[in-house]
N, C-alpha and C. Protein backbone atom coordinates (compact mmCIF):
# COMPACT_ATOMS: atom_id res chain seq x y z
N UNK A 1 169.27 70.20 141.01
CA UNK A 1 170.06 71.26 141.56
C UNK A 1 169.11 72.32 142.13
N UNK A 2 169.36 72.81 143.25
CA UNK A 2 168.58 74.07 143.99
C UNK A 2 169.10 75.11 144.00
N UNK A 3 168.38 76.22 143.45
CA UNK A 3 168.65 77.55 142.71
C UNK A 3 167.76 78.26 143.98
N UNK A 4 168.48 79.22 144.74
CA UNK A 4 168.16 80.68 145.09
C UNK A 4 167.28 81.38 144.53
N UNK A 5 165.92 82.27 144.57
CA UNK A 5 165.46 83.22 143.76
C UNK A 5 164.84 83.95 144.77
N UNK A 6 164.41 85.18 144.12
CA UNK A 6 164.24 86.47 144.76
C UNK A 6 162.73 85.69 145.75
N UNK A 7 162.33 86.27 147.12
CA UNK A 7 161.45 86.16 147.35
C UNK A 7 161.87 85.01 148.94
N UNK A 8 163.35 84.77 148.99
CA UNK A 8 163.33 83.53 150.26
C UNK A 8 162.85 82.39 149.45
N UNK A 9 162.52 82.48 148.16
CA UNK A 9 161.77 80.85 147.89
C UNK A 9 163.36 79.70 146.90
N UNK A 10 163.06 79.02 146.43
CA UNK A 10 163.83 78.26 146.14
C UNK A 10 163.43 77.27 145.01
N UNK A 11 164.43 77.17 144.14
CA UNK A 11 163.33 76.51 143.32
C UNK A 11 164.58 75.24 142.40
N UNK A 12 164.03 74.34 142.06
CA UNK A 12 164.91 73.16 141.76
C UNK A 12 164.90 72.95 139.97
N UNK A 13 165.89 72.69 139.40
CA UNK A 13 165.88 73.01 138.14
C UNK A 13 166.87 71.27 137.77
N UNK A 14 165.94 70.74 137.24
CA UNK A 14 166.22 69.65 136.85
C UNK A 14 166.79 69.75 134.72
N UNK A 15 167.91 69.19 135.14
CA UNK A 15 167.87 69.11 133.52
C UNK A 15 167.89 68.05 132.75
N UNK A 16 167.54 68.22 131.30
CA UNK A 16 167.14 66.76 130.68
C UNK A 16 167.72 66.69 129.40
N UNK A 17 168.13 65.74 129.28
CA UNK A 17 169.09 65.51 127.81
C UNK A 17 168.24 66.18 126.91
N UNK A 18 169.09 66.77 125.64
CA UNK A 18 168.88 67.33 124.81
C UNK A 18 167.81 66.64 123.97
N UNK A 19 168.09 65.57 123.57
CA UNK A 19 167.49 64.90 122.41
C UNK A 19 165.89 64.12 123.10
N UNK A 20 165.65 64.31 124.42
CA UNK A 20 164.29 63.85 125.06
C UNK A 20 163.33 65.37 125.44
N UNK A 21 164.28 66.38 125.01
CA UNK A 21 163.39 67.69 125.54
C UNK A 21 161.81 67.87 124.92
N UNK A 22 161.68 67.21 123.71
CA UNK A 22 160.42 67.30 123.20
C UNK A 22 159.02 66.33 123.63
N UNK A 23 159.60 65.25 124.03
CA UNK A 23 158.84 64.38 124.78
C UNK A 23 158.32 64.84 126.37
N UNK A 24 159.85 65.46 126.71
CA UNK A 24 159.35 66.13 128.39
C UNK A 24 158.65 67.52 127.85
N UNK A 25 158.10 68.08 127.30
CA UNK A 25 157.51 69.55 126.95
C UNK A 25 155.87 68.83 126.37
N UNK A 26 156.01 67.70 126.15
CA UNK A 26 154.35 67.23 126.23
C UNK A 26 154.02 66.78 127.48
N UNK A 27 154.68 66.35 128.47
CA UNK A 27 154.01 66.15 129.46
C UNK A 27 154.96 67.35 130.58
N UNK A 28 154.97 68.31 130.25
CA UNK A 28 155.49 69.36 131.20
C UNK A 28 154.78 69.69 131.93
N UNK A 29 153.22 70.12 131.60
CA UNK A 29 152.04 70.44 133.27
C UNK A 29 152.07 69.22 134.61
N UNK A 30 151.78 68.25 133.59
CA UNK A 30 151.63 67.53 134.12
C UNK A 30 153.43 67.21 135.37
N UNK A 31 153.90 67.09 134.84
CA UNK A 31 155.28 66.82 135.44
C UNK A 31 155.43 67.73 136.44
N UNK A 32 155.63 69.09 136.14
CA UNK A 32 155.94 69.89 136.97
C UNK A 32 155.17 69.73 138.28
N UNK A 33 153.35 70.15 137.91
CA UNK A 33 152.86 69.87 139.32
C UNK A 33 153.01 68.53 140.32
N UNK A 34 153.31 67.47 139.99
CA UNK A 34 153.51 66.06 140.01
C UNK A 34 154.71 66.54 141.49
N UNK A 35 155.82 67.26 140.50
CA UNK A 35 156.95 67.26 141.00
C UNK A 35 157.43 68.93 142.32
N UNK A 36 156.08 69.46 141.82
CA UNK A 36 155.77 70.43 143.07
C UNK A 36 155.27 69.92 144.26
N UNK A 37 154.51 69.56 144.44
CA UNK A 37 154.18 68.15 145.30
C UNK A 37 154.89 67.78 146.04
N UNK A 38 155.85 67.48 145.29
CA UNK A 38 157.12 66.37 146.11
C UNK A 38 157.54 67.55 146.76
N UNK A 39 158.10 68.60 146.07
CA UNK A 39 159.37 69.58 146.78
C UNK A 39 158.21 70.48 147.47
N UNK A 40 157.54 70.46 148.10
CA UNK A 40 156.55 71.55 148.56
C UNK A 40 157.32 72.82 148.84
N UNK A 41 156.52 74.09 148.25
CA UNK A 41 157.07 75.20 148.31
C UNK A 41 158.55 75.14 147.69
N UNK A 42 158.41 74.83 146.53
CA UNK A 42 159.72 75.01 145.69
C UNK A 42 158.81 75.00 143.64
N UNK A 43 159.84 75.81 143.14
CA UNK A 43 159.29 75.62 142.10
C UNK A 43 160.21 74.95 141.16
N UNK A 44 159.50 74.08 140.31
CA UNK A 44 160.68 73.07 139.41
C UNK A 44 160.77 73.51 138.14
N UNK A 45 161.59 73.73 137.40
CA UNK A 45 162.07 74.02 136.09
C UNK A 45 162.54 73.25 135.31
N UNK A 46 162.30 72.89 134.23
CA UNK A 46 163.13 71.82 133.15
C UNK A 46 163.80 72.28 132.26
N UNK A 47 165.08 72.49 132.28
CA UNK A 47 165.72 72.81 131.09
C UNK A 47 166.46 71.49 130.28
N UNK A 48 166.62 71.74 129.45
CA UNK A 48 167.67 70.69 128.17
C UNK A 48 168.52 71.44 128.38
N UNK A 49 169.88 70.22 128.23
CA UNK A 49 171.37 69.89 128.50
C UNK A 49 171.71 70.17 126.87
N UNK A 50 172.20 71.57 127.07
CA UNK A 50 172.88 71.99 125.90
C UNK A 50 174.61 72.61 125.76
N UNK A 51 175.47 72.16 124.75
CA UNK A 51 176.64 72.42 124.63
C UNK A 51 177.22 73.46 123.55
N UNK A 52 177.84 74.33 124.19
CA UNK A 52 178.30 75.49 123.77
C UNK A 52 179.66 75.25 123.18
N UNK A 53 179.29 75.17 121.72
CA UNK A 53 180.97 75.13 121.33
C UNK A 53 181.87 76.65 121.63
N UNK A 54 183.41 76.41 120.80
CA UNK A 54 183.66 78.05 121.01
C UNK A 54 183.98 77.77 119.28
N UNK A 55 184.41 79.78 118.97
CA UNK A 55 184.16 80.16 117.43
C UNK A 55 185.25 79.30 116.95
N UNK A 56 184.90 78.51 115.71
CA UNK A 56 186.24 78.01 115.25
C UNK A 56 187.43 78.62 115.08
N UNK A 57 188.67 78.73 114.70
CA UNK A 57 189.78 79.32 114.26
C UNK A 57 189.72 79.83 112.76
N UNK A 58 190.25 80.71 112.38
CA UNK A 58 190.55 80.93 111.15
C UNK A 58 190.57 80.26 109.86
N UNK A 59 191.74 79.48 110.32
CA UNK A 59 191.86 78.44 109.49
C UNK A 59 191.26 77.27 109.34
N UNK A 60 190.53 77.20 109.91
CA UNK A 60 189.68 75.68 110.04
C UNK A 60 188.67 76.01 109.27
N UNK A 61 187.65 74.99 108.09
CA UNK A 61 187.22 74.82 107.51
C UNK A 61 185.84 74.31 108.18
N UNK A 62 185.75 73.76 108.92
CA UNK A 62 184.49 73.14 109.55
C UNK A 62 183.64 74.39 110.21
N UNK A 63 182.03 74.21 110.01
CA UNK A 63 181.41 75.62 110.82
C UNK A 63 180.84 75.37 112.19
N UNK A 64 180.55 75.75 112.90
CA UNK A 64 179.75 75.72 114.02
C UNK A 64 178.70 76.01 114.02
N UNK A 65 177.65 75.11 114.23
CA UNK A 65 176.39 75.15 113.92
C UNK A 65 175.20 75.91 115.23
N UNK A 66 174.84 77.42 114.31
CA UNK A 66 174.30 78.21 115.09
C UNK A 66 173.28 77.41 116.42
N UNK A 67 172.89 76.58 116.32
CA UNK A 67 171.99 75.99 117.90
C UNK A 67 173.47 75.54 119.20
N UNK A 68 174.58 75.72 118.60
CA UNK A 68 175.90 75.47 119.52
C UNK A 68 176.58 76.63 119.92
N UNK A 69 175.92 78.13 119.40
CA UNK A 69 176.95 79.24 119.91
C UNK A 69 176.87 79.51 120.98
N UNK A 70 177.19 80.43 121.85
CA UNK A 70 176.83 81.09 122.89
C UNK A 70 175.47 81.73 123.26
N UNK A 71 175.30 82.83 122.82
CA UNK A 71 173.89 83.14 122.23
C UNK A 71 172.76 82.44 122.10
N UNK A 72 173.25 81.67 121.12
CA UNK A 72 171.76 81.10 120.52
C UNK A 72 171.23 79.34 121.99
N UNK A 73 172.53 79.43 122.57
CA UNK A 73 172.23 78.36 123.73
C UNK A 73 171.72 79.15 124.83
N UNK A 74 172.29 80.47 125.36
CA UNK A 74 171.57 81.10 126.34
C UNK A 74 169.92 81.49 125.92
N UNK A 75 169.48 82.26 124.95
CA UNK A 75 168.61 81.99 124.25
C UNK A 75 167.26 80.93 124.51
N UNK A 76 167.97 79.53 124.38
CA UNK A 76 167.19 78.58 124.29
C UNK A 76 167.13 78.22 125.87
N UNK A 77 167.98 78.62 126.72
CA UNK A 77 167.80 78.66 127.96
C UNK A 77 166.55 78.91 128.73
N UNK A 78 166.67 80.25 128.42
CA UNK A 78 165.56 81.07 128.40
C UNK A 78 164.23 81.15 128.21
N UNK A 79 164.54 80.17 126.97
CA UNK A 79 163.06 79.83 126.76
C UNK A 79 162.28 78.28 127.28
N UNK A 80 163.79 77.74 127.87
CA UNK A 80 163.01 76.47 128.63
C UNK A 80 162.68 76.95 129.90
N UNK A 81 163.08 78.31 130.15
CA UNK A 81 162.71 78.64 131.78
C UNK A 81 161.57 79.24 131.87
N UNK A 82 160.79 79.96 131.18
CA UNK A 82 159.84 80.31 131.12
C UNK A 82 158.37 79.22 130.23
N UNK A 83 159.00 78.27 129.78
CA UNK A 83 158.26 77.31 129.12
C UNK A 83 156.66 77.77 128.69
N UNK A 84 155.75 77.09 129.04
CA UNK A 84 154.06 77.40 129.18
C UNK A 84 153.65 78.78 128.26
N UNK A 85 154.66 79.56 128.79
CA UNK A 85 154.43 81.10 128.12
C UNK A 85 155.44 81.42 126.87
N UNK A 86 155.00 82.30 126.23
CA UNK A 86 155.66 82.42 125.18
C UNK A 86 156.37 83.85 124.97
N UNK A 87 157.74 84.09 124.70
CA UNK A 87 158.01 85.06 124.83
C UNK A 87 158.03 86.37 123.56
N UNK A 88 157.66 87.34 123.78
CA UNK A 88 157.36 88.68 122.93
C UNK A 88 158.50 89.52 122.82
N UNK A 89 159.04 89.70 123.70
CA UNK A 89 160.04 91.03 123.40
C UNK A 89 160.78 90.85 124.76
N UNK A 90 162.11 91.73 124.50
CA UNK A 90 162.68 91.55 125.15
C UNK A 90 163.54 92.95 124.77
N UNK A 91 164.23 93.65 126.26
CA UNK A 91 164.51 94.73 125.87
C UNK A 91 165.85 94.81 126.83
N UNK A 92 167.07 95.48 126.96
CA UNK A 92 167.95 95.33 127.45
C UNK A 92 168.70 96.78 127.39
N UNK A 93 168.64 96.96 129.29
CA UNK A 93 169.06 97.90 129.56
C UNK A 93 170.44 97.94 130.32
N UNK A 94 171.63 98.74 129.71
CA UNK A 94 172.71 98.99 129.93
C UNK A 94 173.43 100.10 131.13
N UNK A 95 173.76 99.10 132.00
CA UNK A 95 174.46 100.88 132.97
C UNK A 95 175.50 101.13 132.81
N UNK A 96 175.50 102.01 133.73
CA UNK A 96 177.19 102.70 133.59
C UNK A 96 178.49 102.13 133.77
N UNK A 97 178.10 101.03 134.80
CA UNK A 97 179.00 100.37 135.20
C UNK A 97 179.60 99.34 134.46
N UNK A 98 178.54 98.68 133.09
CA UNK A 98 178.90 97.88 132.18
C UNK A 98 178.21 96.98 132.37
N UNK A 99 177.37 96.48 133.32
CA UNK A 99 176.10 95.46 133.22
C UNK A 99 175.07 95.98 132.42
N UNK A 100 174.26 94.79 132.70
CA UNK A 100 173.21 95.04 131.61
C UNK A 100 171.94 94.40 132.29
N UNK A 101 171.18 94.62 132.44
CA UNK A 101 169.13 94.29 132.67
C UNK A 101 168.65 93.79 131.62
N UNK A 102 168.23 92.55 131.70
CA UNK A 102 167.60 92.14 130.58
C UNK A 102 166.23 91.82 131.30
N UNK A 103 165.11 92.80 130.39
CA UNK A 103 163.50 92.85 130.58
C UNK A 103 163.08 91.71 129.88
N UNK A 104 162.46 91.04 129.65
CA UNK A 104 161.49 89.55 128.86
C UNK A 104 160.20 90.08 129.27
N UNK A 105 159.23 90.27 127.93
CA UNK A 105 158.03 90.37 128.39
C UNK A 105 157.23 88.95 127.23
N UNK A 106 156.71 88.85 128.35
CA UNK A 106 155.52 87.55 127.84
C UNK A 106 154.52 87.69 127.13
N UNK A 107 153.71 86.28 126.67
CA UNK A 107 152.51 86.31 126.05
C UNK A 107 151.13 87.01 127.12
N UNK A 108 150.78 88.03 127.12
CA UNK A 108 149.72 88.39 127.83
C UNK A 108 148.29 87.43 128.18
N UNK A 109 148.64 86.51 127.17
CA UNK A 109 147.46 85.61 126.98
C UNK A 109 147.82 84.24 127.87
N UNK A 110 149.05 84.01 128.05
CA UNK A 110 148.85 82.76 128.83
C UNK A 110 149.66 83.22 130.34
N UNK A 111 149.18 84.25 131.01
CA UNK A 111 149.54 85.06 131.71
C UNK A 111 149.32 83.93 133.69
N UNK A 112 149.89 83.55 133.93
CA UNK A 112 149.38 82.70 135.23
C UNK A 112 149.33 83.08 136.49
């Protein structure tokens, strides 16, 4: 899929079953540039194919297991999009209007 981003550039975000994400995150350098290559002047992203339950009901007895909420899947989003680097903090600014800015600041050390 080809994603819009700031700058006129464009960048392609391939996603990969959940249960192979650890196998594609050992060969992620390698892949990506492989696959920059191909798309010249585009940048490729790998995220894992994750499913968002909704809150159970009241009455229901069964739980929803926190790696399935809302949250904790955007979250993990997040952190397949920035991959290589590792994230530190994150700070979130609110306007008037009712949106919100969310800042992510990175590992200074694996800075590219």
């Amino acid at each position: 899929m080809q994603v819009d981003i700031s700058g006129g550039r464009k960048a392609v975000v391939i996603h990969v079953p959940f249960r192979l994400r650890k196998a594609f995150k050992k060969i992620h350098a390698r892949l990506v540039r492989e696959l920059e290559k191909k798309f010249s002047g585009k940048d490729v992203v790998l995220i894992a194919t994750r499913r968002i339950l909704r809150a159970p009901k009241k009455s229901s007895a069964v739980t929803r297991p926190r790696n399935r909420t809302l949250t904790a899947v955007h979250e993990a989003i997040l952190e397949d999009l920035v991959y290589p680097a590792e994230i530190v903090g994150k700070r979130v600014r609110f306007c008037l209007d009712g949106s919100r800015i969310m800042r992510v600041h990175l590992d200074p050390k694996e800075r590219n």
